[in-house]
Protein backbone atom coordinates (compact mmCIF):
# COMPACT_ATOMS: atom_id res chain seq x y z
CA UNK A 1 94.38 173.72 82.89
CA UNK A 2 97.13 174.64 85.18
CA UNK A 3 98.53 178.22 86.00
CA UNK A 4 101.05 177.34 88.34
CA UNK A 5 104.01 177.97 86.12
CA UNK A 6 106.64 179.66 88.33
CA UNK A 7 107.90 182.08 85.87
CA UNK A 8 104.33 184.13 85.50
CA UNK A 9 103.29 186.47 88.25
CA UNK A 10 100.64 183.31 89.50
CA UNK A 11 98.96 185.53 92.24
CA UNK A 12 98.20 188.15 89.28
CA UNK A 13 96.51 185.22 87.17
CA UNK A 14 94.69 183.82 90.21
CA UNK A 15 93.52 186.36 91.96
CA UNK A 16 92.04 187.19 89.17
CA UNK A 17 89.70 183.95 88.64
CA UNK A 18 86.41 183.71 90.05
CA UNK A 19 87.38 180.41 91.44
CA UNK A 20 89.74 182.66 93.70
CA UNK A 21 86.80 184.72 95.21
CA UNK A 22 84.35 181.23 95.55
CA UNK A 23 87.36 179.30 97.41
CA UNK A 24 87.47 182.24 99.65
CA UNK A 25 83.94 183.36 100.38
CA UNK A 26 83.48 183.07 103.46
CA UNK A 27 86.44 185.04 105.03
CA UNK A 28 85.28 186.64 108.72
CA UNK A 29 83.67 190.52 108.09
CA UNK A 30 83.25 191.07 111.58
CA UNK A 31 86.89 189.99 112.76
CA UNK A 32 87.75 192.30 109.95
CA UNK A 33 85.37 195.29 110.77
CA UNK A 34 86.50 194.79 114.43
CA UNK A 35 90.24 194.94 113.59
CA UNK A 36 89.51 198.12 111.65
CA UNK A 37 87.92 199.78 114.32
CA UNK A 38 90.52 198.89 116.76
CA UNK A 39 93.26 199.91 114.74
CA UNK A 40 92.31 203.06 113.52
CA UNK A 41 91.74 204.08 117.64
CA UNK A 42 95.18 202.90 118.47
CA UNK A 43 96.65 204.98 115.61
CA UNK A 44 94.07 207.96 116.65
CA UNK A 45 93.30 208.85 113.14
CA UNK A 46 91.12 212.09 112.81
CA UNK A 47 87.74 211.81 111.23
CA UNK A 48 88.32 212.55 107.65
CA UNK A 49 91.62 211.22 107.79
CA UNK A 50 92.78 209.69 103.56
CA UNK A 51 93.93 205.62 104.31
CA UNK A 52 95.38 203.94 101.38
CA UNK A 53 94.22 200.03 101.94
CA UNK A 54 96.86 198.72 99.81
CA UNK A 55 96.23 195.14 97.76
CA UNK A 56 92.61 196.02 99.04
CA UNK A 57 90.95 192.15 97.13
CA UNK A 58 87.37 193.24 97.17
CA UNK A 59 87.78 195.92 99.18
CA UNK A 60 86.07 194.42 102.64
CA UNK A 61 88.36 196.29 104.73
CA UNK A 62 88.43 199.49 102.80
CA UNK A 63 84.23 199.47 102.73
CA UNK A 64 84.71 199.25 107.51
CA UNK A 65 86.86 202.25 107.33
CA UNK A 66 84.35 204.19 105.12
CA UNK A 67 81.63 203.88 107.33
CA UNK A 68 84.09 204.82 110.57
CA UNK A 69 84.15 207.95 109.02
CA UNK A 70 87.23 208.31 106.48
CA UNK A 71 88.43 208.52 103.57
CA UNK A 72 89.51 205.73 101.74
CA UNK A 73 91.35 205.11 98.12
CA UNK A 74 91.35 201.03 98.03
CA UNK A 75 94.14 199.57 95.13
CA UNK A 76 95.25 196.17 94.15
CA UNK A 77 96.79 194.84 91.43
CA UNK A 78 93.36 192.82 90.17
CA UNK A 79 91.59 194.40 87.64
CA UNK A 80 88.58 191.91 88.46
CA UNK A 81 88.60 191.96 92.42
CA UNK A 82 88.60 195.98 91.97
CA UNK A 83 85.31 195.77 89.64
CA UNK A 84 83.80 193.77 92.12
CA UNK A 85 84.69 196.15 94.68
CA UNK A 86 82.88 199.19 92.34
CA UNK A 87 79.93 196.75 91.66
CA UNK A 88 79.56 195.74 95.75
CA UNK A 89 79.76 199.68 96.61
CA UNK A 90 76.68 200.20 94.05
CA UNK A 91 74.48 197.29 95.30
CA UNK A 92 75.26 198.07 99.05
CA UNK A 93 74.17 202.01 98.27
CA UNK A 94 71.34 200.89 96.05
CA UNK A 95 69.76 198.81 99.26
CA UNK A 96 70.17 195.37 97.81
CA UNK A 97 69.98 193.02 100.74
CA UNK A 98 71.91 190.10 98.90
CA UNK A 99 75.26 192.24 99.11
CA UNK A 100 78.12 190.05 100.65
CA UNK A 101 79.27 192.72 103.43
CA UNK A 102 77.02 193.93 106.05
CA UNK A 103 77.89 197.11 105.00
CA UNK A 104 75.13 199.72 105.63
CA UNK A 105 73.66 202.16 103.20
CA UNK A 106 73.55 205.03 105.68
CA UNK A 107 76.65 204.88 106.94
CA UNK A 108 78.98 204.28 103.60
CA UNK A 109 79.61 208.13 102.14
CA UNK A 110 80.53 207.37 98.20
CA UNK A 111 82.14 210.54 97.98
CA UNK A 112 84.78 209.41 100.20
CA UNK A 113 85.26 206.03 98.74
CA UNK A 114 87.32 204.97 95.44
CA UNK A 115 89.06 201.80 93.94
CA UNK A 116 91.59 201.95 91.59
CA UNK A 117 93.99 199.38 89.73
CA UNK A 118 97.49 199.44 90.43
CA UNK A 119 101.12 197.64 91.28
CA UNK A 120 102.08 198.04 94.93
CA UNK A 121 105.83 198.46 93.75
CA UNK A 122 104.99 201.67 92.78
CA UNK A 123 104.10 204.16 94.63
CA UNK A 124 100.71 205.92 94.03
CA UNK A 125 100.55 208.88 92.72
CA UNK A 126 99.30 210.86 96.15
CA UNK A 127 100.02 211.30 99.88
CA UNK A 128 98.10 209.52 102.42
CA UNK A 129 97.61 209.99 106.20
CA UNK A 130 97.67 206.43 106.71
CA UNK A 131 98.69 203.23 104.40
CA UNK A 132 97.02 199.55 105.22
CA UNK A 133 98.51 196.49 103.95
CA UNK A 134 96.05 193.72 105.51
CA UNK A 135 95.28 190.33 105.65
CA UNK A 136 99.27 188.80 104.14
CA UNK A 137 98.60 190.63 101.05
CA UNK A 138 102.45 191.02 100.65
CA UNK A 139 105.71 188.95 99.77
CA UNK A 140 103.95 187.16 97.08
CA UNK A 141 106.66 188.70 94.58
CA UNK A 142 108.57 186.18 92.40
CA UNK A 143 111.92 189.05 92.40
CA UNK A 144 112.55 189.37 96.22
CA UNK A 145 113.74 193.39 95.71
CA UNK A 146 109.99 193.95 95.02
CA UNK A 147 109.25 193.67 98.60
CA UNK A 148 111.76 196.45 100.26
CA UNK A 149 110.65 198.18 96.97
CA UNK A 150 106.58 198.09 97.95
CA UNK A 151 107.83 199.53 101.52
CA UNK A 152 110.01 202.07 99.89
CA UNK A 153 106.71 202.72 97.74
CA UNK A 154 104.30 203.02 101.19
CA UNK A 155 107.09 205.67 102.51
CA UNK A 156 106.48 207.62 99.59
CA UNK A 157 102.79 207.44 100.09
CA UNK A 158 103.01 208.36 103.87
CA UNK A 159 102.68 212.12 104.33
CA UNK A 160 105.18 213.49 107.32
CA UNK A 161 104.96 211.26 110.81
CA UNK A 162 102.09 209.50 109.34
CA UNK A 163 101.82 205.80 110.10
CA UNK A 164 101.40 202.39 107.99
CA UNK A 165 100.32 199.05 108.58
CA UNK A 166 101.37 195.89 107.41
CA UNK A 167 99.37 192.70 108.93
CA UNK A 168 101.25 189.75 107.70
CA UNK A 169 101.42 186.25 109.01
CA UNK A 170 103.22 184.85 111.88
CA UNK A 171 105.78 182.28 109.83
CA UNK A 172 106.36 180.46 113.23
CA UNK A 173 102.79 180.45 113.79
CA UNK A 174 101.96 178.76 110.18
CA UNK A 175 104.61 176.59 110.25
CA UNK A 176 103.94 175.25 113.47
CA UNK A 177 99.93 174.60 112.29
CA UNK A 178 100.16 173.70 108.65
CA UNK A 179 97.36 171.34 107.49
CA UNK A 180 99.66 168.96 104.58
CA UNK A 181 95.93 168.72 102.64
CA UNK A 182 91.90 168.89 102.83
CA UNK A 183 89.36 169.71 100.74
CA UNK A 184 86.41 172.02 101.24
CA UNK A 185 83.38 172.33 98.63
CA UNK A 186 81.81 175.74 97.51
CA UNK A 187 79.01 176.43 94.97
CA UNK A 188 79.49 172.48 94.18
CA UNK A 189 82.81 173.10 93.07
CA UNK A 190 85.46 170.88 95.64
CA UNK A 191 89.31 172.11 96.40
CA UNK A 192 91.79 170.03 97.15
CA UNK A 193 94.28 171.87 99.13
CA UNK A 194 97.83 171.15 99.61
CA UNK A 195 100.46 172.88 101.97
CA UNK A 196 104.20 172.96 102.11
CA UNK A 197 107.45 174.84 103.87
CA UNK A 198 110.30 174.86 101.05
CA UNK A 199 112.80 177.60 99.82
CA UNK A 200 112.13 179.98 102.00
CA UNK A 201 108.04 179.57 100.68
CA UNK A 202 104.92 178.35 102.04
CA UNK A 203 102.97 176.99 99.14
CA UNK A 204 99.43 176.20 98.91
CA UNK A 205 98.46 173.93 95.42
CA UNK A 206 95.03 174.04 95.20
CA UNK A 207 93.20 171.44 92.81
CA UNK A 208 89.77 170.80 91.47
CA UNK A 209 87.84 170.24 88.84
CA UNK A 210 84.62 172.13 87.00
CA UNK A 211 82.25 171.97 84.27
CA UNK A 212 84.57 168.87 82.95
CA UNK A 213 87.67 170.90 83.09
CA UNK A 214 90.88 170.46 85.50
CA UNK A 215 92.14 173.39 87.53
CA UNK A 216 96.10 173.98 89.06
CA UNK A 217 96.89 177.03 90.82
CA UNK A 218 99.90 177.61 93.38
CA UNK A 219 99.93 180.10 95.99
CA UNK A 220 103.38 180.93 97.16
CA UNK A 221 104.21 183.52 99.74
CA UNK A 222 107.58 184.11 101.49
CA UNK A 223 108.25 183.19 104.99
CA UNK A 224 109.13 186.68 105.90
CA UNK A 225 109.75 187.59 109.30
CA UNK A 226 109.79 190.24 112.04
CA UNK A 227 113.66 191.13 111.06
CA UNK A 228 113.13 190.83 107.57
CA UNK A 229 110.66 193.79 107.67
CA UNK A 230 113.16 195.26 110.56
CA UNK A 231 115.69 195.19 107.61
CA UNK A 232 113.44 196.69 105.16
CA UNK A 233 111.89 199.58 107.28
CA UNK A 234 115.54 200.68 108.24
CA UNK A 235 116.42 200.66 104.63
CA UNK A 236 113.29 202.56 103.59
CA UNK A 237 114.07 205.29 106.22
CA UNK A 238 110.96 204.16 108.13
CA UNK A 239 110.13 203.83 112.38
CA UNK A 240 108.64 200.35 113.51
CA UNK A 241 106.48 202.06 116.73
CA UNK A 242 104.82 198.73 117.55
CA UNK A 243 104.38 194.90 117.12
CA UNK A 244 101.03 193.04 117.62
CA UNK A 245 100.21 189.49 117.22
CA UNK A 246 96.67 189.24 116.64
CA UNK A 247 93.36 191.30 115.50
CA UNK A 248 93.03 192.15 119.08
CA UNK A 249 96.41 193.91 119.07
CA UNK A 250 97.73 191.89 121.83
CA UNK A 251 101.58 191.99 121.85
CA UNK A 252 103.36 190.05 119.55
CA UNK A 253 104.80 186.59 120.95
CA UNK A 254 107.76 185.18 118.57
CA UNK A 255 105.61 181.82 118.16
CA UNK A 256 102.29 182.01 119.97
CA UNK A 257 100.97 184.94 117.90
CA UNK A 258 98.96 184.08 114.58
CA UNK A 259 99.51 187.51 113.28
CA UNK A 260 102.73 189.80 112.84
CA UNK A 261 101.08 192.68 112.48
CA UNK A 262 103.61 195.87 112.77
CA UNK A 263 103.26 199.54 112.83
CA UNK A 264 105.50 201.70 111.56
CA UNK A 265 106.02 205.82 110.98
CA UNK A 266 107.21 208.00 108.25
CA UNK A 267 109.83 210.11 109.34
């Protein structure tokens, strides 16, 4: 079975697979909770203050800021990594140890907590004090207008001098330490993983096979870089304030830095 026909929206078919979520278990909570922390102090967000955490997956990142004491509306464009999210928030309030986050009952507040389905072309239909765009959960778009139209869509989101986030990769970074292939087994399933730099893409094929079936999927992201968000945040009408190249928010180095992660304000 392969799903890595160019002319579908593949990251809205795979990301949608359970086989997405298994390959990916094991991504770092407390990097992530750390980087949440750290970031909303260097933005000095008020208690109470609404974040949009936009293409939230399973909503890790949007669960941190919860318990640091906002509000949070998480969105993304799968239907199935947003009912995991809802079923997550349930087991984590319900006490069941087995949850995947280390979330803690007593400090997540459901009231201030929702996820949502939607397209982050388009902007939601409410004002935030803060948008998040983590973890290179942009420039997957097969039209390239779609991604100056997702910041246009975070500008319209952004209430006055608010700020947004977008933590992308560091192209140089990738390039520079791309593993061409290895495999790595979960829940007895194995992945072959392959990785390549052309037209402007990094691509990621990613093979295996389960319960007697054969699996294809393609993850392609643009190389985007620090001046093609420069170009699209002047466009947009929006400020880039500041440029950090890790989840430490250490400055950004050109090729060093594993992250691009910028800042930018709503006018």
């Amino acid at each position: 079975m392969s799903h890595s026909d160019d002319n579908d929206q593949w990251y809205a078919n795979w990301f949608d697979t359970a086989y997405y979520h298994i390959l990916y278990r094991d991504r770092d909570h407390k990097e992530a909770a750390e980087f949440m922390q750290s970031l909303t102090q260097n933005l000095e967000l008020k208690p109470g203050a609404h974040i949009l955490d936009l293409a939230c997956g399973r909503g890790r990142h949007s669960m941190y800021l919860n318990q640091l004491g906002y509000r949070v509306t998480g969105v993304d464009l799968s239907a199935s990594s947003i009912a995991f999210a809802k079923a997550e928030l349930h087991r984590i309030l319900s006490g069941d140890e087995s949850a995947l986050t280390f979330a803690q009952k007593g400090k997540l507040d459901p009231s201030r907590i929702e996820f949502e389905v939607h397209n982050m072309t388009q902007p939601y239909d409410r004002s935030f004090d803060a948008v998040f765009n983590l973890f290179t959960s942009f420039g997957y778009f097969d039209d390239p207008e779609d991604n100056l139209n997702t910041i246009k869509a975070i500008k319209s989101n952004l209430k006055p001098q608010a700020y947004g986030v977008i933590d992308f990769m560091n192209v140089e970074w990738v390039l520079n330490h791309l593993v061409a292939a290895n495999s790595k087994t979960e829940q007895g399933i194995t992945f072959h993983n392959s990785r390549r730099f052309e037209n402007g893409f990094i691509y990621k094929d990613i093979k295996f096979s389960d319960q007697g079936k054969d699996f294809h999927f393609t993850e392609r992201v643009r190389a985007l870089r620090l001046e093609d968000f420069q170009s699209y945040f002047h466009t947009a009408g929006l400020e880039l304030v500041d440029v950090f190249g890790n989840y430490q928010l250490h400055a950004y180095h050109p090729v060093e830095s594993p992250r691009l992660i910028m800042v930018f304000r709503n006018g």
